[in-house]
C-alpha atoms as a PDB file:
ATOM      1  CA  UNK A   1       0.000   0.000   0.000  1.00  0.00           C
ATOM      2  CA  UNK A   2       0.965   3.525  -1.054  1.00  0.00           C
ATOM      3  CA  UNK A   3       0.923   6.364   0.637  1.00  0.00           C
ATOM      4  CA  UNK A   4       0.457   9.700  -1.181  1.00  0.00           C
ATOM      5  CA  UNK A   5       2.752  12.586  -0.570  1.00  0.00           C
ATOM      6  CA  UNK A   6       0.731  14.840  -0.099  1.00  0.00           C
ATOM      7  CA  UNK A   7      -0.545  12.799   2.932  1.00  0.00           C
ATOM      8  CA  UNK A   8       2.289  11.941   4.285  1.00  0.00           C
ATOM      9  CA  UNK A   9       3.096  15.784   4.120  1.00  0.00           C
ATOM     10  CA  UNK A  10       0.282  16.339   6.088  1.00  0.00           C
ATOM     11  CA  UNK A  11       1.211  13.913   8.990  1.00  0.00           C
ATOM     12  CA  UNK A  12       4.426  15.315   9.143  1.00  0.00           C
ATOM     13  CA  UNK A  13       3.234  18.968   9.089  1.00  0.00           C
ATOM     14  CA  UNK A  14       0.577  17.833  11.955  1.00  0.00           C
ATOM     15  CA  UNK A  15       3.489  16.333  14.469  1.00  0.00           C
ATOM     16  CA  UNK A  16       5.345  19.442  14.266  1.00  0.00           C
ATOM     17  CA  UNK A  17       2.303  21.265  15.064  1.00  0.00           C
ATOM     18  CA  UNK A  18       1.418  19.589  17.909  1.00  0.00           C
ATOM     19  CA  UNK A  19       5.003  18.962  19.299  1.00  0.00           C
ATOM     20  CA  UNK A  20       5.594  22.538  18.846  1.00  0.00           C
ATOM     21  CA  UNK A  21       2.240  23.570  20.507  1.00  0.00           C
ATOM     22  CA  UNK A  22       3.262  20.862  23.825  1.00  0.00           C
ATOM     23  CA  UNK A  23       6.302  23.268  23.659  1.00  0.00           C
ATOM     24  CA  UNK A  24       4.790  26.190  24.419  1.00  0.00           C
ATOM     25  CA  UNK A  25       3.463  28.750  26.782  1.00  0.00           C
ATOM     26  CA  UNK A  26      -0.132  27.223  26.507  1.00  0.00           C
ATOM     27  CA  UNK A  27       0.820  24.411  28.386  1.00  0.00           C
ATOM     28  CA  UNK A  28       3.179  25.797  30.540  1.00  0.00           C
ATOM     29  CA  UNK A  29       5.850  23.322  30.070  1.00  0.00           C
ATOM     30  CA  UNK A  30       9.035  25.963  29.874  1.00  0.00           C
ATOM     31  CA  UNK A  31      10.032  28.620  27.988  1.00  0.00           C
ATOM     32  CA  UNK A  32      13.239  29.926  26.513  1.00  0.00           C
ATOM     33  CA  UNK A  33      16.057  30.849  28.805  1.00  0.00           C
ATOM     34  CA  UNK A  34      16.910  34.402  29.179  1.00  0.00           C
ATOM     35  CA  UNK A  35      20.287  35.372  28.875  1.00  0.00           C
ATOM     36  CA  UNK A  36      20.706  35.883  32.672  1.00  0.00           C
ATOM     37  CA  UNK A  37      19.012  32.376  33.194  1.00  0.00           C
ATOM     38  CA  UNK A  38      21.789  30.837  31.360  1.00  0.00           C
ATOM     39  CA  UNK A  39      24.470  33.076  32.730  1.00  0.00           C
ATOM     40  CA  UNK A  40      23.730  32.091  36.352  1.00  0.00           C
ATOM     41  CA  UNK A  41      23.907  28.547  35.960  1.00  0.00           C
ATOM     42  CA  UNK A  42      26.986  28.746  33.657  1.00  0.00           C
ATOM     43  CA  UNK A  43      29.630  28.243  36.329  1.00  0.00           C
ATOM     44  CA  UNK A  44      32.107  25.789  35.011  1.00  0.00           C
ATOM     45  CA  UNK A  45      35.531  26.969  35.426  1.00  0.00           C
ATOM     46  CA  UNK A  46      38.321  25.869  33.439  1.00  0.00           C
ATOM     47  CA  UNK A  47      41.768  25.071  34.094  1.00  0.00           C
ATOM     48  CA  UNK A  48      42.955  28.244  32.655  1.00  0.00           C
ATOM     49  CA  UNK A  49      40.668  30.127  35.277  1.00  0.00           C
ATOM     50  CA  UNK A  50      39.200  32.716  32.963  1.00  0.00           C
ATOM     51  CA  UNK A  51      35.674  32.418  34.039  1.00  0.00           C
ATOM     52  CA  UNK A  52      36.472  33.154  37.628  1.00  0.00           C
ATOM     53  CA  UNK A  53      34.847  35.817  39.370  1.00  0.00           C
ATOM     54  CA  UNK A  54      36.292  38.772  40.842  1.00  0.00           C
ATOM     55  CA  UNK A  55      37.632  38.244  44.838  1.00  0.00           C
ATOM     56  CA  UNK A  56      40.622  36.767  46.693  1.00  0.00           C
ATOM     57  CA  UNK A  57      41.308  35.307  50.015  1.00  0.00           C
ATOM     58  CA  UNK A  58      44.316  33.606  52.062  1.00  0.00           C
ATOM     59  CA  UNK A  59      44.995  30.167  54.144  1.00  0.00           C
ATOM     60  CA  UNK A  60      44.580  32.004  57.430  1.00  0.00           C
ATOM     61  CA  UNK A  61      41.272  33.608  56.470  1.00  0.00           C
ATOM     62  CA  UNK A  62      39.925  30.015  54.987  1.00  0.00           C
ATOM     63  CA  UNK A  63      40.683  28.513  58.619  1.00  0.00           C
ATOM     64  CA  UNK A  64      38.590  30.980  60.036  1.00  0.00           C
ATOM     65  CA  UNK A  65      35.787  30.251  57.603  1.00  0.00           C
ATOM     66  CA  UNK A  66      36.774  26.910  58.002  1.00  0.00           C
ATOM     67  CA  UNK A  67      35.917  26.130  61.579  1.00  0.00           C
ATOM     68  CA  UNK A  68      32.482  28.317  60.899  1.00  0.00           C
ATOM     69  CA  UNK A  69      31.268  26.202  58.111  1.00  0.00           C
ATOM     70  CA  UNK A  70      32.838  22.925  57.242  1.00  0.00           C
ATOM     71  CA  UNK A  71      34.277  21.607  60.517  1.00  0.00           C
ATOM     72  CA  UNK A  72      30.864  19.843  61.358  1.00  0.00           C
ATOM     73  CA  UNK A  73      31.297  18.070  58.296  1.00  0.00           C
ATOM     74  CA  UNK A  74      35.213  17.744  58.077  1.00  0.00           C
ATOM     75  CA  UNK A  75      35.904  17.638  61.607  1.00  0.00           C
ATOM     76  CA  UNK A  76      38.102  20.677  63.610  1.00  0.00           C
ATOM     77  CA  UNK A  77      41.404  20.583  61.814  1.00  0.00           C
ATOM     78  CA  UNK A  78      40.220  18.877  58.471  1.00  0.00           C
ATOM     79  CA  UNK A  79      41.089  15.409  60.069  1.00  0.00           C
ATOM     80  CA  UNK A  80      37.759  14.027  59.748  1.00  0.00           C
ATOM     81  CA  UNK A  81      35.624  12.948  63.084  1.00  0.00           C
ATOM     82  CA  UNK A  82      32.687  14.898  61.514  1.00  0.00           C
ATOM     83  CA  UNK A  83      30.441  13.471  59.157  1.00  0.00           C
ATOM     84  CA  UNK A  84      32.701  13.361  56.067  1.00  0.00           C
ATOM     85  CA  UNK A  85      36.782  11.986  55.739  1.00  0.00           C
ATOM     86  CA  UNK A  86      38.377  15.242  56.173  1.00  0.00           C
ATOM     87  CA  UNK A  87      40.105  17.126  53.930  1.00  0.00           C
ATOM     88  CA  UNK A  88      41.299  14.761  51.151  1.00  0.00           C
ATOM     89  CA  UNK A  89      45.033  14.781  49.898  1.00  0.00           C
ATOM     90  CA  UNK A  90      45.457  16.082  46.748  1.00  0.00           C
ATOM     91  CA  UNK A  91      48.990  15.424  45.966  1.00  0.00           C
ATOM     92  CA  UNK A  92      51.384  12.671  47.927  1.00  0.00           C
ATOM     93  CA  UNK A  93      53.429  10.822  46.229  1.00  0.00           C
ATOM     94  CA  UNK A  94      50.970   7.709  46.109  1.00  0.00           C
ATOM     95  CA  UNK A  95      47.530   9.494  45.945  1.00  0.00           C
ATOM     96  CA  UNK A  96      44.443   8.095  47.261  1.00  0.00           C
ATOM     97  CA  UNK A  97      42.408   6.985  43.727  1.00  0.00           C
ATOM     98  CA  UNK A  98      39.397   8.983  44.582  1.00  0.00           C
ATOM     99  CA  UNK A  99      38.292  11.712  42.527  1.00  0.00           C
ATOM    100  CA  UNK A 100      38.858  14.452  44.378  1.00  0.00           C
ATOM    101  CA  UNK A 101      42.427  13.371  45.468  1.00  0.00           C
ATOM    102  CA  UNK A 102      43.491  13.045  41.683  1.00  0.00           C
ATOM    103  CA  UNK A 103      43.261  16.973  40.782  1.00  0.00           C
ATOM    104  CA  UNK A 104      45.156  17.877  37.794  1.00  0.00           C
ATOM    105  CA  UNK A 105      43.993  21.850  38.583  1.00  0.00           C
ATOM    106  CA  UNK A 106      43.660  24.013  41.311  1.00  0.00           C
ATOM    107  CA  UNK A 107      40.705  25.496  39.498  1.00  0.00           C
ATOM    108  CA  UNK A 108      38.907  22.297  39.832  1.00  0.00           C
ATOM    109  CA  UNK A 109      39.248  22.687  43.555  1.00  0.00           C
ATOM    110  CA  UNK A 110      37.827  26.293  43.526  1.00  0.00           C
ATOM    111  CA  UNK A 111      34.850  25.147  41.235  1.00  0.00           C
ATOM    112  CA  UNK A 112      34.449  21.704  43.449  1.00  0.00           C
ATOM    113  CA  UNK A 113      34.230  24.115  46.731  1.00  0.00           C
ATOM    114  CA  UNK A 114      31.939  26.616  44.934  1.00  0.00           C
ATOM    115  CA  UNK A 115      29.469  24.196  43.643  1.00  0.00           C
ATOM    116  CA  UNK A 116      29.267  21.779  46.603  1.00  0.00           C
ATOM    117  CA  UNK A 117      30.131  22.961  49.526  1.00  0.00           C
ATOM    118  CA  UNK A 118      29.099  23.741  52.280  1.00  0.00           C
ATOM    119  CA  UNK A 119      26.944  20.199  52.045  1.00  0.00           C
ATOM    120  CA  UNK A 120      23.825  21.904  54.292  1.00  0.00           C
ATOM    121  CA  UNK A 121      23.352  24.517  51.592  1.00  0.00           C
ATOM    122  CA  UNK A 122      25.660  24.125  48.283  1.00  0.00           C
ATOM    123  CA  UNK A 123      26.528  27.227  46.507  1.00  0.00           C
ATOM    124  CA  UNK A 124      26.120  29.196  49.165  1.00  0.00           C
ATOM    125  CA  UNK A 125      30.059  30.741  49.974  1.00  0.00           C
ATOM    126  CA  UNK A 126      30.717  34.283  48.257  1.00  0.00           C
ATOM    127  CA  UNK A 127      33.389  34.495  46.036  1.00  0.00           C
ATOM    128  CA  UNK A 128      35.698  34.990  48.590  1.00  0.00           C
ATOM    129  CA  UNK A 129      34.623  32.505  50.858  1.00  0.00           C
ATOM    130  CA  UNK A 130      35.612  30.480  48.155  1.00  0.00           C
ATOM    131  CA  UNK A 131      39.002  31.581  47.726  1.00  0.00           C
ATOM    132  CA  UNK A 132      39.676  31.744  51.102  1.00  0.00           C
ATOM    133  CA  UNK A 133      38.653  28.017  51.600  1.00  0.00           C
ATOM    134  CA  UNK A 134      40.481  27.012  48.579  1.00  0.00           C
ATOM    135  CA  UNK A 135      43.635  28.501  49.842  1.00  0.00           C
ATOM    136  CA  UNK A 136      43.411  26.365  53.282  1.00  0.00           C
ATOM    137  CA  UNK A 137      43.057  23.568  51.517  1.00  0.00           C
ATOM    138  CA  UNK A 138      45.781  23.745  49.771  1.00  0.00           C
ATOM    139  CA  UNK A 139      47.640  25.159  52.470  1.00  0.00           C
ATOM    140  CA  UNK A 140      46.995  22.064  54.232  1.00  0.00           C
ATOM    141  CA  UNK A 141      48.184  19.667  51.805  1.00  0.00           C
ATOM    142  CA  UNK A 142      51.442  21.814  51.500  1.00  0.00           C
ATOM    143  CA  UNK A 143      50.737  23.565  48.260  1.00  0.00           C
ATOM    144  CA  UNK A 144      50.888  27.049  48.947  1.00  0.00           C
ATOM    145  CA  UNK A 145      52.174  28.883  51.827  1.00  0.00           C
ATOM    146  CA  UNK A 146      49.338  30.108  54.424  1.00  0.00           C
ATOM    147  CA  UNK A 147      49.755  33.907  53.186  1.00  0.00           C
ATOM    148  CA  UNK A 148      49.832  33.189  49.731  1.00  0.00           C
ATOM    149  CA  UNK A 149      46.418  35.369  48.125  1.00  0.00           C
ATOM    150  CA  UNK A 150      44.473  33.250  45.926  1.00  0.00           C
ATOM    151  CA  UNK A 151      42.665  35.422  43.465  1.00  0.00           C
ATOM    152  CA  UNK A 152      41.395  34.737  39.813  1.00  0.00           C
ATOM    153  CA  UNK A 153      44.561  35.610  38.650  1.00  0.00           C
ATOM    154  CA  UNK A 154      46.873  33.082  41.165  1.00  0.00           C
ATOM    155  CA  UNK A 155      44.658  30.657  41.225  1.00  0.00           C
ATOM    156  CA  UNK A 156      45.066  29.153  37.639  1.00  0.00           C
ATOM    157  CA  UNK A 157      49.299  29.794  38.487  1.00  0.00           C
ATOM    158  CA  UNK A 158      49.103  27.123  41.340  1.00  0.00           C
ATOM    159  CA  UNK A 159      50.700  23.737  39.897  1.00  0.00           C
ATOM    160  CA  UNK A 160      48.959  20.495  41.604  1.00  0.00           C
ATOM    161  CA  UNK A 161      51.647  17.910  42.723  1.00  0.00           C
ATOM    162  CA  UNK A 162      49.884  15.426  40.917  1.00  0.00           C
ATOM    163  CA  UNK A 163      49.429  17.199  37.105  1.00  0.00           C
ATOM    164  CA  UNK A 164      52.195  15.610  35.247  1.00  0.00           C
ATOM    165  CA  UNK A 165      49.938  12.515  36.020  1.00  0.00           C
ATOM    166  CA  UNK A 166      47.622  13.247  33.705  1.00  0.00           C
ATOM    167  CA  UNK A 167      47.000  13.567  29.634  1.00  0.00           C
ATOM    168  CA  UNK A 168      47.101  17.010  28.952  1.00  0.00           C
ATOM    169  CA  UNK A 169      43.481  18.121  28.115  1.00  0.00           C
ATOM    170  CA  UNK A 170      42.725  18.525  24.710  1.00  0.00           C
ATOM    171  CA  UNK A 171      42.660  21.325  22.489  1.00  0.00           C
ATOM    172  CA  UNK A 172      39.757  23.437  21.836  1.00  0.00           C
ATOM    173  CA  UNK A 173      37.920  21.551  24.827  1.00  0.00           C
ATOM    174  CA  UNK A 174      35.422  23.969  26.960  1.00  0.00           C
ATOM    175  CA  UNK A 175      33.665  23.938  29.982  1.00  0.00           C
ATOM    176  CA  UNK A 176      30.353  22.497  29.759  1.00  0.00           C
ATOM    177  CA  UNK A 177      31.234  20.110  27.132  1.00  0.00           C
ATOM    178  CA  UNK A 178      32.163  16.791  27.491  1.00  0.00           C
ATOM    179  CA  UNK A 179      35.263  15.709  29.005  1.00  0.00           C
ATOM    180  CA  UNK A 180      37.578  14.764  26.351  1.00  0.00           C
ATOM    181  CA  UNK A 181      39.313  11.877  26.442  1.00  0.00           C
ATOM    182  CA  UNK A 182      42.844  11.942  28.537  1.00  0.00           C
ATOM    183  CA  UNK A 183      40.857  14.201  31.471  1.00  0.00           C
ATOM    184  CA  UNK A 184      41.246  11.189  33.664  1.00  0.00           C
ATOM    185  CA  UNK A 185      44.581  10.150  35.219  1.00  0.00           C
ATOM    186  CA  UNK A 186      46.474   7.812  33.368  1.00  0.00           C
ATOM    187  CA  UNK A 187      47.821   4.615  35.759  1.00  0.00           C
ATOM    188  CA  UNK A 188      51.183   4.081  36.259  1.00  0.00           C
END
């Protein structure tokens, strides 16, 4: 059996119509993002640090901030005895093979704090908050001395003991997208 084109025309014509129509405001099932929309919830950061924001803080200003709003979790001096392990290492000489010990950039440690922490309400630490608790952590696993400023600008500068580790990432890759292959460590 043969269908005519024109009829088949006609089907096709009527499925757009009525996806499109499911689509729309009539049956209030989203709209288009605005701009804004899409710039709030654009927060990857990439190794080169260019989409962080504007701020800066220190070790000694992160322990303060520290024992405020992650100790509960982390425990008093980032040892654990709270409710999570502590503050993982990020670079001995044998790391731990957990994802967060394995961190190729100190970026992904700013945008790890940022978008998780502190667990009770995630996302919540200003800008410098952020720094400031990025900069004790990696003043606690020996990375950068306690008065060094972390800022957008000496963030990205701050070489992980563990980078060489890994496949450089790959050309033309961008936050957002998918991770290209070589992101993950390679075993040794």
């Amino acid at each position: 059996m043969r269908c005519s084109s024109s009829l088949l025309t006609a089907v096709i014509a009527l499925s757009a119509c009525v996806t499109a129509l499911a689509q729309g405001p009539t049956y209030q099932l989203g709209s288009t993002p605005s701009e804004e929309e899409i710039k709030a919830r654009d927060i990857a950061i990439s190794p080169d640090g260019k989409e962080l924001p504007p701020g800066s803080g220190t070790a000694k200003e992160g322990a303060t901030l520290f024992a405020q709003k992650c100790a509960a979790c982390h425990g008093p001096n980032g040892d654990g005895g709270g409710l999570a392990r502590g503050i993982v290492p990020l670079g001995n000489a044998k790391p731990v093979k957990i994802a967060f010990s394995l961190v190729p950039y100190a970026t992904t440690v700013w945008d790890f704090i940022n978008r998780a922490m502190p667990q009770s309400k995630p996302g919540s630490l200003t800008a410098n908050e952020v720094y400031a608790a990025t900069a004790y952590v990696l003043y606690r696993n020996e990375i950068i001395k306690e008065t060094d400023v972390l800022d957008a600008s000496s963030l990205p500068k701050v070489r992980m003991p563990n980078r060489d580790n890994f496949i450089p990432a790959q050309p033309g890759w961008k936050p957002g997208e998918k991770r290209p292959f070589g992101y993950y460590p390679v075993n040794k």
